[in-house]
C-alpha atoms as a PDB file:
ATOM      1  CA  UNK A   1      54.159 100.235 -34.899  1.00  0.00           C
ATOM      2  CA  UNK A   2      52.564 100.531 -31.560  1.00  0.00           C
ATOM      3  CA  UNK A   3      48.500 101.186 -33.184  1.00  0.00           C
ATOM      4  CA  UNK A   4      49.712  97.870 -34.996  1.00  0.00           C
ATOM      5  CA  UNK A   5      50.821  96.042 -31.222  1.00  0.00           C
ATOM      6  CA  UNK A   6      47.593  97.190 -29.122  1.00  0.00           C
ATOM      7  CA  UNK A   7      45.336  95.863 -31.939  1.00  0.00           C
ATOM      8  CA  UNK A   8      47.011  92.898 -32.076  1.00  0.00           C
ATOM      9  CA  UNK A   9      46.804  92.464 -28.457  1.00  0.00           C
ATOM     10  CA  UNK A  10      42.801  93.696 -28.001  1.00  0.00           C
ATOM     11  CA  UNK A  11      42.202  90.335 -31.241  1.00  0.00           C
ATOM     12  CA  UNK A  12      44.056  88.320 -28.994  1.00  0.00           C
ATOM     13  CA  UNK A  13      41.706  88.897 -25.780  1.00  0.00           C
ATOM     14  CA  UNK A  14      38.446  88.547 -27.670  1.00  0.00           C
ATOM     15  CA  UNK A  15      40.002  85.039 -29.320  1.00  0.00           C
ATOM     16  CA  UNK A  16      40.424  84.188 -25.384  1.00  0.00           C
ATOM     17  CA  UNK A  17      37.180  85.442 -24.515  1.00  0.00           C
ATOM     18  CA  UNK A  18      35.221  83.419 -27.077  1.00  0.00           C
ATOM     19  CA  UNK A  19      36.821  80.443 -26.380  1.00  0.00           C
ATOM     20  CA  UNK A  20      35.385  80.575 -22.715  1.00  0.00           C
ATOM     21  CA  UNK A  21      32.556  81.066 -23.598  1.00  0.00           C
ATOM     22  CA  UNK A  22      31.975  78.593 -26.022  1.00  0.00           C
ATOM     23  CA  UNK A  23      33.249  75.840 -23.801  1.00  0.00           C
ATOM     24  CA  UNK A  24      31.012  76.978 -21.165  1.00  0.00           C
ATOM     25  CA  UNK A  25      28.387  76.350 -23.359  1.00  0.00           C
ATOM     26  CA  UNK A  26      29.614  72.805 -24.104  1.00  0.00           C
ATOM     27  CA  UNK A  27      30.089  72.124 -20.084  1.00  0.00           C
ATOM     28  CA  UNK A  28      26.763  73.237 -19.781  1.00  0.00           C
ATOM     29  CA  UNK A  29      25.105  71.785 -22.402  1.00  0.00           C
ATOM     30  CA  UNK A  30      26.942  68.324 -21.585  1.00  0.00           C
ATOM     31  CA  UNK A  31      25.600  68.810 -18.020  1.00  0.00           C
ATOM     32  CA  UNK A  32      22.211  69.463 -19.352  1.00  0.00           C
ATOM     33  CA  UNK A  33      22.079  66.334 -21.081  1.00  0.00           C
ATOM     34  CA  UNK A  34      23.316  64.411 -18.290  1.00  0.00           C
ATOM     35  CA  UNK A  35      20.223  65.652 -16.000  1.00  0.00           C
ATOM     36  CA  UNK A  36      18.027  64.987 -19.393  1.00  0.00           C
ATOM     37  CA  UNK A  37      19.243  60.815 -19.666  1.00  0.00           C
ATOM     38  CA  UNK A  38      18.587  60.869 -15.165  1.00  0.00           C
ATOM     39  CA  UNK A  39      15.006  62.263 -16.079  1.00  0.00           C
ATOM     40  CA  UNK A  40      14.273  59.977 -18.868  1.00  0.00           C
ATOM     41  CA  UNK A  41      15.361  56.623 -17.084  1.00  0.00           C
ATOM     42  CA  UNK A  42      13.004  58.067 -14.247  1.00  0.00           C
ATOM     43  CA  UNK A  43      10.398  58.253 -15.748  1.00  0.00           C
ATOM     44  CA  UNK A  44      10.728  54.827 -17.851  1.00  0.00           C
ATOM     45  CA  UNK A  45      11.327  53.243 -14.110  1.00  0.00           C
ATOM     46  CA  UNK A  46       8.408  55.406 -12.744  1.00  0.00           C
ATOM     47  CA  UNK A  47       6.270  53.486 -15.978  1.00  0.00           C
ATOM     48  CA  UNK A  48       7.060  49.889 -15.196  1.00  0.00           C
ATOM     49  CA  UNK A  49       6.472  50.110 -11.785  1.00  0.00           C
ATOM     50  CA  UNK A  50       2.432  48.921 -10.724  1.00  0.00           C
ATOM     51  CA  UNK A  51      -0.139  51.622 -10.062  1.00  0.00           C
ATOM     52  CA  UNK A  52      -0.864  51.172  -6.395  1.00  0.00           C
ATOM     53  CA  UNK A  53       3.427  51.112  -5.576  1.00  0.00           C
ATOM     54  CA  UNK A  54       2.863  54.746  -4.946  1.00  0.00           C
ATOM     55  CA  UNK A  55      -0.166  53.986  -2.269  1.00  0.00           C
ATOM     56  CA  UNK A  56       2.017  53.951   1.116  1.00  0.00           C
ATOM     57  CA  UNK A  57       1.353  50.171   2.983  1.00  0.00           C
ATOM     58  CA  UNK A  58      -0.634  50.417   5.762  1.00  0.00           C
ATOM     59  CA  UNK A  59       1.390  49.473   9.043  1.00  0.00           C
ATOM     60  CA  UNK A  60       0.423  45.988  10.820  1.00  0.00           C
ATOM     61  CA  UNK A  61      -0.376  46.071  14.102  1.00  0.00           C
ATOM     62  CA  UNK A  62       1.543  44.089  16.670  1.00  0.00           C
ATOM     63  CA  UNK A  63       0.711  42.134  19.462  1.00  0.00           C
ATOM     64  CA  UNK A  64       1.276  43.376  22.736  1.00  0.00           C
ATOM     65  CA  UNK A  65       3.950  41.392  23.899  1.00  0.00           C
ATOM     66  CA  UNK A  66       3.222  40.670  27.614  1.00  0.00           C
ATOM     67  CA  UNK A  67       6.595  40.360  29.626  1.00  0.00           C
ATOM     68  CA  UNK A  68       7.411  39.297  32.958  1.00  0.00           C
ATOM     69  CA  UNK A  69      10.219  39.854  35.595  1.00  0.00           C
ATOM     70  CA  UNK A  70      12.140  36.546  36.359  1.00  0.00           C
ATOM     71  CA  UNK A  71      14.496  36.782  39.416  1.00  0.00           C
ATOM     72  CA  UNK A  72      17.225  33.904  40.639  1.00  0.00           C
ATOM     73  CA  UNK A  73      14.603  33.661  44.576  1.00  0.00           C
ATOM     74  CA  UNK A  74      11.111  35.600  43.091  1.00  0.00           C
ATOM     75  CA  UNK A  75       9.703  34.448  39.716  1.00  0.00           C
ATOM     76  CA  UNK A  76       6.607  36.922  39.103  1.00  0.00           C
ATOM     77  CA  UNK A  77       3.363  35.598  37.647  1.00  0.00           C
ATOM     78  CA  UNK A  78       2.320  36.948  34.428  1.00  0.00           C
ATOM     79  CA  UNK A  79       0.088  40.012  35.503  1.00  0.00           C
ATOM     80  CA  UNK A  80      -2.969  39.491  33.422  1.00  0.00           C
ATOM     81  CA  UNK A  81      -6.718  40.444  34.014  1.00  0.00           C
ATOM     82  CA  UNK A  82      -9.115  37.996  34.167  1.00  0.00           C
ATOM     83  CA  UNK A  83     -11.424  39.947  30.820  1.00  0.00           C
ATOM     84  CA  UNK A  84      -8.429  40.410  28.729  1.00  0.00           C
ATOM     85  CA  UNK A  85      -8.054  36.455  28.431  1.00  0.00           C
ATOM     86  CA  UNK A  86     -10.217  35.135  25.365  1.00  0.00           C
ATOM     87  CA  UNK A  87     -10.882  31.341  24.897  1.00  0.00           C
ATOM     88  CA  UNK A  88     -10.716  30.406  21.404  1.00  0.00           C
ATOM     89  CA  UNK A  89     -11.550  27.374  18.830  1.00  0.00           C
ATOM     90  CA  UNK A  90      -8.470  24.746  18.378  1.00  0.00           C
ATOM     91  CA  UNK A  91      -7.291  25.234  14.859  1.00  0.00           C
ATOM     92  CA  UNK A  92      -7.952  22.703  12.429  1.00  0.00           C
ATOM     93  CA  UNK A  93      -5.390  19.875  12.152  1.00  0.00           C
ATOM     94  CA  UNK A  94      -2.800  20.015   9.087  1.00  0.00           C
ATOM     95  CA  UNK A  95      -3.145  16.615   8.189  1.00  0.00           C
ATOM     96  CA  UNK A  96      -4.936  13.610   8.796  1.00  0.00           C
ATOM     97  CA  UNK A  97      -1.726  12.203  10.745  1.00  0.00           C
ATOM     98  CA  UNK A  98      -2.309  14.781  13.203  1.00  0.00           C
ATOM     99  CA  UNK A  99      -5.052  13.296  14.786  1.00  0.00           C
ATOM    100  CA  UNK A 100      -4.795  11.743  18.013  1.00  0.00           C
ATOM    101  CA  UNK A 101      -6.839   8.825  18.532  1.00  0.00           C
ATOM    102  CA  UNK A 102      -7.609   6.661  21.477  1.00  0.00           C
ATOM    103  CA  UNK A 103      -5.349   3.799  21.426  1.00  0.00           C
ATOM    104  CA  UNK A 104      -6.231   0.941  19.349  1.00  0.00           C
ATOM    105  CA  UNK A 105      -6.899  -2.246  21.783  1.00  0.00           C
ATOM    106  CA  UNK A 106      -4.490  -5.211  21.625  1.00  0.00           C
ATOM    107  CA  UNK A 107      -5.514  -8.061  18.521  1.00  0.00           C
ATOM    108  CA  UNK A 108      -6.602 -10.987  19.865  1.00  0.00           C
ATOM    109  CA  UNK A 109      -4.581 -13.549  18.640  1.00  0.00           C
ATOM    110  CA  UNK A 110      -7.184 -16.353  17.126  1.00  0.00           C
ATOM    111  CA  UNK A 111      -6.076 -20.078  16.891  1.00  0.00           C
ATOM    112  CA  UNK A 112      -5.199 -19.926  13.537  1.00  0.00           C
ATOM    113  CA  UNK A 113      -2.741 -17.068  14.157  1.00  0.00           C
ATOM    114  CA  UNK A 114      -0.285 -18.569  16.787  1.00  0.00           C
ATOM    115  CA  UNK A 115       2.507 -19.485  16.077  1.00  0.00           C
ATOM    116  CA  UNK A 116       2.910 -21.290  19.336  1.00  0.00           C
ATOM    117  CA  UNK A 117       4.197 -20.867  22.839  1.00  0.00           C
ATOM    118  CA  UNK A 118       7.043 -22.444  23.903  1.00  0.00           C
ATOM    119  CA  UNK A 119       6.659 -24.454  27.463  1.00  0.00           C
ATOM    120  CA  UNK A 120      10.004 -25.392  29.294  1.00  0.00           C
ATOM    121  CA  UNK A 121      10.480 -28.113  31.618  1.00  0.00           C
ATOM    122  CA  UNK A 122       7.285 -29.998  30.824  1.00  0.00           C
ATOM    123  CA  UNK A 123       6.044 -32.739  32.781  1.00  0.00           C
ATOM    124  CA  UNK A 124       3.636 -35.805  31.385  1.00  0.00           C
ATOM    125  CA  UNK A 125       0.798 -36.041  33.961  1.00  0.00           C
ATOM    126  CA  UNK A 126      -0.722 -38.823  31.301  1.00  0.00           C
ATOM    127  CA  UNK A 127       0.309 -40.025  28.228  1.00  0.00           C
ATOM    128  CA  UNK A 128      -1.633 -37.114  26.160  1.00  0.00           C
ATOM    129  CA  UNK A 129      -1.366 -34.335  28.756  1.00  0.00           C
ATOM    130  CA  UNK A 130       1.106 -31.653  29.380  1.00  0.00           C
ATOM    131  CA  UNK A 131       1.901 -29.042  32.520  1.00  0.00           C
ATOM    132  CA  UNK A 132       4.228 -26.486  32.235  1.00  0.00           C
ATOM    133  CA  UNK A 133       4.525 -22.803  32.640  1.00  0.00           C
ATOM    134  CA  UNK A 134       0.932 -22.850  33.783  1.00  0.00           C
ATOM    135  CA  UNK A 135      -0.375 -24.294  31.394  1.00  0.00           C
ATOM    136  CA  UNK A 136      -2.331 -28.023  31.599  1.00  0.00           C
ATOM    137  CA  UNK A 137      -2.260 -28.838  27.731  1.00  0.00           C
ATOM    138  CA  UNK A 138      -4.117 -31.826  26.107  1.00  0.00           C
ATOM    139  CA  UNK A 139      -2.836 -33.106  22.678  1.00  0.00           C
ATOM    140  CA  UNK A 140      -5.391 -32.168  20.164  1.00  0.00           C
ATOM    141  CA  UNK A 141      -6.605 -35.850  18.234  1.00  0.00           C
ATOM    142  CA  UNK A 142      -5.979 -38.174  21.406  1.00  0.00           C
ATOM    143  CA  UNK A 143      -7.979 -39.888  23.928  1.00  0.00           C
ATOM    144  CA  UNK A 144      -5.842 -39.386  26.894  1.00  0.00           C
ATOM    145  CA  UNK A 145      -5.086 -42.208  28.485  1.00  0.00           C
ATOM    146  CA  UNK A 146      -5.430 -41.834  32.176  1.00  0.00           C
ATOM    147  CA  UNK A 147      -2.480 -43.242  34.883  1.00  0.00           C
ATOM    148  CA  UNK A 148      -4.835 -45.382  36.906  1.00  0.00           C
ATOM    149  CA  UNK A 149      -6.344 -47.236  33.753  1.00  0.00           C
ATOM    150  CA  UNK A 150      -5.945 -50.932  33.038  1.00  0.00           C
ATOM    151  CA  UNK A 151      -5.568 -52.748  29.734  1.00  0.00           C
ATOM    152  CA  UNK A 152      -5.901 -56.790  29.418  1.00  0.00           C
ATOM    153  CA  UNK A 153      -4.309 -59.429  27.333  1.00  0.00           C
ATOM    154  CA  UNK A 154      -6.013 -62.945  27.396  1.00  0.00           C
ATOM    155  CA  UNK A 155      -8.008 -62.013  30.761  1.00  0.00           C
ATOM    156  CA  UNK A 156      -4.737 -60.890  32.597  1.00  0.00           C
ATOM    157  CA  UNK A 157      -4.899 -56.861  33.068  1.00  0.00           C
ATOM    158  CA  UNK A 158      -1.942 -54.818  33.956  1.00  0.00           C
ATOM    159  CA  UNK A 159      -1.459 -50.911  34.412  1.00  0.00           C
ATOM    160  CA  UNK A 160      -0.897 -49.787  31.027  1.00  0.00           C
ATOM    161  CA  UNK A 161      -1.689 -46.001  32.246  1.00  0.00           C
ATOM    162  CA  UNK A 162       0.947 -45.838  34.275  1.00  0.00           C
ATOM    163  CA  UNK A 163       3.177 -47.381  32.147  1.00  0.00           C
ATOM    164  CA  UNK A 164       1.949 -45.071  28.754  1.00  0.00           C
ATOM    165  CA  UNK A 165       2.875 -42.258  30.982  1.00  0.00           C
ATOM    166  CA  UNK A 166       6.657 -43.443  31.633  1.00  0.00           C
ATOM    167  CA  UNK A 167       6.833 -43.898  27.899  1.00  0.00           C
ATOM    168  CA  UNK A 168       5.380 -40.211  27.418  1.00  0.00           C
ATOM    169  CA  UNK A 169       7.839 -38.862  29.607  1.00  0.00           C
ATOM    170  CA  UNK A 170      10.700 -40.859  28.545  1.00  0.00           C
ATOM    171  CA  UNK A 171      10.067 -38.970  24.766  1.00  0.00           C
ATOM    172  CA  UNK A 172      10.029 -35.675  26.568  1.00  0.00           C
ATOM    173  CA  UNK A 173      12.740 -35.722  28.848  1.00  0.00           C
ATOM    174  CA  UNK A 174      12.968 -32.545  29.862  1.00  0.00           C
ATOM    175  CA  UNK A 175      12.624 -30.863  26.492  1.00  0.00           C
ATOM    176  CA  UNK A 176      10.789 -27.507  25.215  1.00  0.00           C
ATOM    177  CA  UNK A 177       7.611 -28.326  23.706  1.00  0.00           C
ATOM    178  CA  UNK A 178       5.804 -25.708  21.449  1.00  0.00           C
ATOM    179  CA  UNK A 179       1.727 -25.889  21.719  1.00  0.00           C
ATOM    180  CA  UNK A 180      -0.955 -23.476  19.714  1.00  0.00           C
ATOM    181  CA  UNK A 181      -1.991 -22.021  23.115  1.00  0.00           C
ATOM    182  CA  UNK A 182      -2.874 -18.017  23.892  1.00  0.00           C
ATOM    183  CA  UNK A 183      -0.255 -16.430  25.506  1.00  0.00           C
ATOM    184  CA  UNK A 184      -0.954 -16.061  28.943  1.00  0.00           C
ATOM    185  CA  UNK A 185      -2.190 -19.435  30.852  1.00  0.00           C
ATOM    186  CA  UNK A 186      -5.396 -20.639  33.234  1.00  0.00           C
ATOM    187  CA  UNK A 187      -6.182 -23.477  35.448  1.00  0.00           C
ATOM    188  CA  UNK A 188      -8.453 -25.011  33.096  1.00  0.00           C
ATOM    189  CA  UNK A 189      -7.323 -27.958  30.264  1.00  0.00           C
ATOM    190  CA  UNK A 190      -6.993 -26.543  27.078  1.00  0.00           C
ATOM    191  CA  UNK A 191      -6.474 -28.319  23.829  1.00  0.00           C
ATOM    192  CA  UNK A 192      -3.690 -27.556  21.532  1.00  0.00           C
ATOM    193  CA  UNK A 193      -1.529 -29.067  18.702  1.00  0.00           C
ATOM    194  CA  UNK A 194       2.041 -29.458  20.799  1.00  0.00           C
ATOM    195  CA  UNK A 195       5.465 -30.668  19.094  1.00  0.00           C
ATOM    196  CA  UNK A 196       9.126 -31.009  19.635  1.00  0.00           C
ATOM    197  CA  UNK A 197      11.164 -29.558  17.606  1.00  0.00           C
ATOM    198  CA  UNK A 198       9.694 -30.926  14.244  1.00  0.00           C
ATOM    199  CA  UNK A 199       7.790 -33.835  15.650  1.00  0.00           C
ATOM    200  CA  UNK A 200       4.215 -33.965  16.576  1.00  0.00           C
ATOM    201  CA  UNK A 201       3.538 -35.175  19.790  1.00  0.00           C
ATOM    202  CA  UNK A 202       0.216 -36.331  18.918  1.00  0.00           C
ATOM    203  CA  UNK A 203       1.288 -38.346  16.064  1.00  0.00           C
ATOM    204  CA  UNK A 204       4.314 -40.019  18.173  1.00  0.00           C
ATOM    205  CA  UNK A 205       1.581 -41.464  20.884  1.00  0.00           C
ATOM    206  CA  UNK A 206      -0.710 -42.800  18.324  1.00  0.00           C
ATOM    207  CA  UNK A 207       1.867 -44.503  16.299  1.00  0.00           C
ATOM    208  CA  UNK A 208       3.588 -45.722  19.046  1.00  0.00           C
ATOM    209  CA  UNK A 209       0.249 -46.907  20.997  1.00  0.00           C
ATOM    210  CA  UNK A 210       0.407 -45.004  23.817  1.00  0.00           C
ATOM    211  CA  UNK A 211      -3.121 -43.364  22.917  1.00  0.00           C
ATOM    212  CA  UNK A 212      -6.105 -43.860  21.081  1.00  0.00           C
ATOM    213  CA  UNK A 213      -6.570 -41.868  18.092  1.00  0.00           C
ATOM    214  CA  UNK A 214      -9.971 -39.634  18.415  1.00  0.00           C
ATOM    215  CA  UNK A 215     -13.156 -40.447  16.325  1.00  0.00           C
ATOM    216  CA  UNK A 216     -13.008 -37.688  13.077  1.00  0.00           C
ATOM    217  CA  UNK A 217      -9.034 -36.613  14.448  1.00  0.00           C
ATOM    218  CA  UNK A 218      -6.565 -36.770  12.357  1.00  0.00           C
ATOM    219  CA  UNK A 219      -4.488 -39.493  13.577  1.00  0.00           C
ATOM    220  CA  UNK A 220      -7.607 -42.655  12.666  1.00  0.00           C
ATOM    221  CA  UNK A 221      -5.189 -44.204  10.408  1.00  0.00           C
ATOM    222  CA  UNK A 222      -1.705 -44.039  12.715  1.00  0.00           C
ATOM    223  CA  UNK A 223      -4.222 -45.687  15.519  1.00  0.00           C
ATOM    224  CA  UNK A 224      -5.402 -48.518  13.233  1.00  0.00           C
ATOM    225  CA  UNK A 225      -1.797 -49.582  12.412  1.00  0.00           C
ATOM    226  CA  UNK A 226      -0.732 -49.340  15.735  1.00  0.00           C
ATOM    227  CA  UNK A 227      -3.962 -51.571  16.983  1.00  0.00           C
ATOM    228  CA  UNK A 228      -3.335 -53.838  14.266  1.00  0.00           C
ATOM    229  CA  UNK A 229       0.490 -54.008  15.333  1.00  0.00           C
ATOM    230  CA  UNK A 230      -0.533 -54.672  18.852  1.00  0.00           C
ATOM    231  CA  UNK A 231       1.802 -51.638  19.824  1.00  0.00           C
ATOM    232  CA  UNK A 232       1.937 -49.887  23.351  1.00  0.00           C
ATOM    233  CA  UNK A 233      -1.787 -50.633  25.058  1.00  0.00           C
ATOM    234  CA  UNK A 234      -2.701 -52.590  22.286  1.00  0.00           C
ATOM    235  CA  UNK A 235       0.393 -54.870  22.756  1.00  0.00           C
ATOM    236  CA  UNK A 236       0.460 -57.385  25.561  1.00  0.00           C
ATOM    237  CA  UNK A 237       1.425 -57.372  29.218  1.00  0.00           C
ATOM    238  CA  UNK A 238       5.207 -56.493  29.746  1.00  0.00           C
ATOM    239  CA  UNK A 239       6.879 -59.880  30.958  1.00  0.00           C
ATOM    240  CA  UNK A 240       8.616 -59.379  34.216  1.00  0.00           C
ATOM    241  CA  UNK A 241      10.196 -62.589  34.186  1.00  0.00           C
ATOM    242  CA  UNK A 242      13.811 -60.898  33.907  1.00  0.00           C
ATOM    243  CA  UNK A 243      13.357 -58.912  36.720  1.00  0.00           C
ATOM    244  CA  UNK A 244      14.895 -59.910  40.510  1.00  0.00           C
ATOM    245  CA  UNK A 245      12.016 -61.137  42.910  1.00  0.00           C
ATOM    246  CA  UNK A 246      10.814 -58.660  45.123  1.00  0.00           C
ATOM    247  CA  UNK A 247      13.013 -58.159  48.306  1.00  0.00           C
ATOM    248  CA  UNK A 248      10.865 -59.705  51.657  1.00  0.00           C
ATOM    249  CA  UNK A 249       8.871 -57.429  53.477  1.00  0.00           C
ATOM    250  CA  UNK A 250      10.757 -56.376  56.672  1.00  0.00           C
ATOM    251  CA  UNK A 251       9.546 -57.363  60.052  1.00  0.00           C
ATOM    252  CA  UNK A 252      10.286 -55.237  62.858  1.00  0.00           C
ATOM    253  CA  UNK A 253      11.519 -56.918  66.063  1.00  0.00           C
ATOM    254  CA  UNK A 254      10.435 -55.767  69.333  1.00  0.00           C
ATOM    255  CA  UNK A 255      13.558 -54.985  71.354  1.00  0.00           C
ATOM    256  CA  UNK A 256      13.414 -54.459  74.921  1.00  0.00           C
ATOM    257  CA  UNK A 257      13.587 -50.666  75.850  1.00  0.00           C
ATOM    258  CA  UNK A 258      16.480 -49.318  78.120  1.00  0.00           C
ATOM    259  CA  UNK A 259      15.543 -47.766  81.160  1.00  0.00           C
ATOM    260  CA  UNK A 260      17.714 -44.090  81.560  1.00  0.00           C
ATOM    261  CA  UNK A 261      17.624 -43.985  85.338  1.00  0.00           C
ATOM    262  CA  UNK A 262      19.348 -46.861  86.980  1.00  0.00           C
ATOM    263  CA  UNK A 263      17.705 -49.505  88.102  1.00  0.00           C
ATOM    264  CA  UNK A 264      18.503 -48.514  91.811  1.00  0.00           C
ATOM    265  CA  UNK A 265      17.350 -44.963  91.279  1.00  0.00           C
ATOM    266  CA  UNK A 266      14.266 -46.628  89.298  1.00  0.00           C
ATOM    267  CA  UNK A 267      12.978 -48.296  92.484  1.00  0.00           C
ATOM    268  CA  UNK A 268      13.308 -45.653  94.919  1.00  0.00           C
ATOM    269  CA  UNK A 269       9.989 -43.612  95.401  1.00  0.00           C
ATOM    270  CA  UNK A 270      10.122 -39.530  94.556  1.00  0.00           C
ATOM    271  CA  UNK A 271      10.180 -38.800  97.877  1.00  0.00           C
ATOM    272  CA  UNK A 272      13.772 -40.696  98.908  1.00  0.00           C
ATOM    273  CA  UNK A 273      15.495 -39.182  95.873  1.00  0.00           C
ATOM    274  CA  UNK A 274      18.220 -36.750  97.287  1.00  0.00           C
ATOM    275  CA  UNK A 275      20.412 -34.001  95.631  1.00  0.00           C
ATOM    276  CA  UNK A 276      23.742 -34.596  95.812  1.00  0.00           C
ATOM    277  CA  UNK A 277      26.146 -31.862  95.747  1.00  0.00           C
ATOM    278  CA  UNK A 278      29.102 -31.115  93.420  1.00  0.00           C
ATOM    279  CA  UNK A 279      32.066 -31.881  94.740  1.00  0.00           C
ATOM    280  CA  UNK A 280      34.235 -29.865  92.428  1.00  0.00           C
ATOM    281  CA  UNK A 281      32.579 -26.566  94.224  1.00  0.00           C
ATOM    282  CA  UNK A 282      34.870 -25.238  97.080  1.00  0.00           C
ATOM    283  CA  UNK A 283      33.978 -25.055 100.778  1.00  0.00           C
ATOM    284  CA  UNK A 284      32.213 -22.044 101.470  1.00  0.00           C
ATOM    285  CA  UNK A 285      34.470 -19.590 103.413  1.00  0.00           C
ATOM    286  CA  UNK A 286      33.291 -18.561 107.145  1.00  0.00           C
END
């Protein structure tokens, strides 16, 4: 019985021993197709990359960067040698609204392009002329009518400037008036469309006769109705029958003057004039 147990037992050991080895060989043909599938996908990578990914990129070179010392008291100048400087071209701008121009100078405003400039506080040195602001204005289509000009009615004349100009101003009082005249004023009369508000001046002193319309203007037909109404200068002399007489001149009366000295002191010669003392003073003490 004991031949029978050690063969038994040498079967048994080569049964153990041929199972090692035959899953060595399957560990190491598992890890040999593991290292196979890496290699493979390697080379498929190694495919799709381009040709030149292998050539190594050449390195760029940088700028020296030039640095300086800053301190709170010193600050150190950049310490630079007059060759290494280069001057070089501007670039070319990016766009067309990257060039800088010269400024463009101001538009000057024509007649036709105002839209007016409002003068406060005007004052009627005529009927048809304007100061204010600067400005001496004459309404565009009149004849002005000046203040020391005389109209007559059935060979009696009267001052129908002045009194053309106290109608004038009575239609301003006081008010704005918007004229087609440059911005900025001058000493000399210029001649400009005014109105106030929404009334033309111009068309208010020709209807009302308190100017004559101008040959080829634009008021001819207000100043033929007017004429033909006998309005303003057209119309006769005002009647001053209502008003109170004129107050009497006043004559001055010569009044005797008052001497200041008295009559006394008056008659005695410079030389008999004496000082008198004060007699609030006190005596002099010894």
């Amino acid at each position: 019985m004991r031949p029978l147990h050690a063969a038994a037992a040498v079967l048994t050991i080569l049964a153990m021993g041929a199972a090692i080895a035959a899953g060595g060989r399957a560990v190491l043909q598992g890890e040999n197709g593991r290292v196979a599938a890496r290699a493979q996908a390697g080379i498929a990578t190694q495919s799709e990359a381009p040709a030149t990914s292998a050539i190594p990129r050449p390195k760029v070179a940088r700028p020296e960067v030039y640095s300086r010392a800053i301190d709170p008291e010193v600050v150190a100048p950049l310490q630079l040698q007059p060759e290494e400087l280069e001057r070089v071209e501007p670039r070319a701008p990016l766009s067309e609204l990257a060039l800088a121009g010269p400024p463009k100078p101001p538009k000057t405003k024509m007649p036709d392009d105002w839209n007016g400039t409002k003068l406060f506080q005007p004052v009627a040195s005529a009927a048809g002329v304007i100061e204010a602001k600067g400005y001496s204005v004459a309404i565009s289509g009149v004849d002005i009518v000046r203040q020391d000009e005389t109209c007559s009615d059935g060979g009696k004349s009267w001052t129908c400037g002045t009194r053309a100009r106290t109608a004038f101003r009575a239609f301003l009082r006081g008010r704005a008036v918007i004229c087609t005249v440059p911005p900025e004023g001058g000493r000399d009369l210029i001649t400009a469309e005014c109105r106030v508000g929404n009334q033309d001046v111009g068309q208010w002193l020709i209807e009302n006769g308190w100017a004559r319309a101008a040959k080829g203007g634009p008021y001819v037909e207000a100043g033929e109705k007017a004429r033909m109404a006998r309005k303003g200068i057209f119309g006769p002399a005002p009647s001053l029958s209502g008003l109170p007489p004129a107050p009497a001149p006043f004559a001055a009366t010569a009044q005797p003057t008052q001497p200041i000295l008295e009559p006394s002191a008056a008659a005695r010669p410079p030389t008999e004039t004496t000082a008198t003392p004060p007699t609030d003073q006190p005596a002099p003490s010894e």
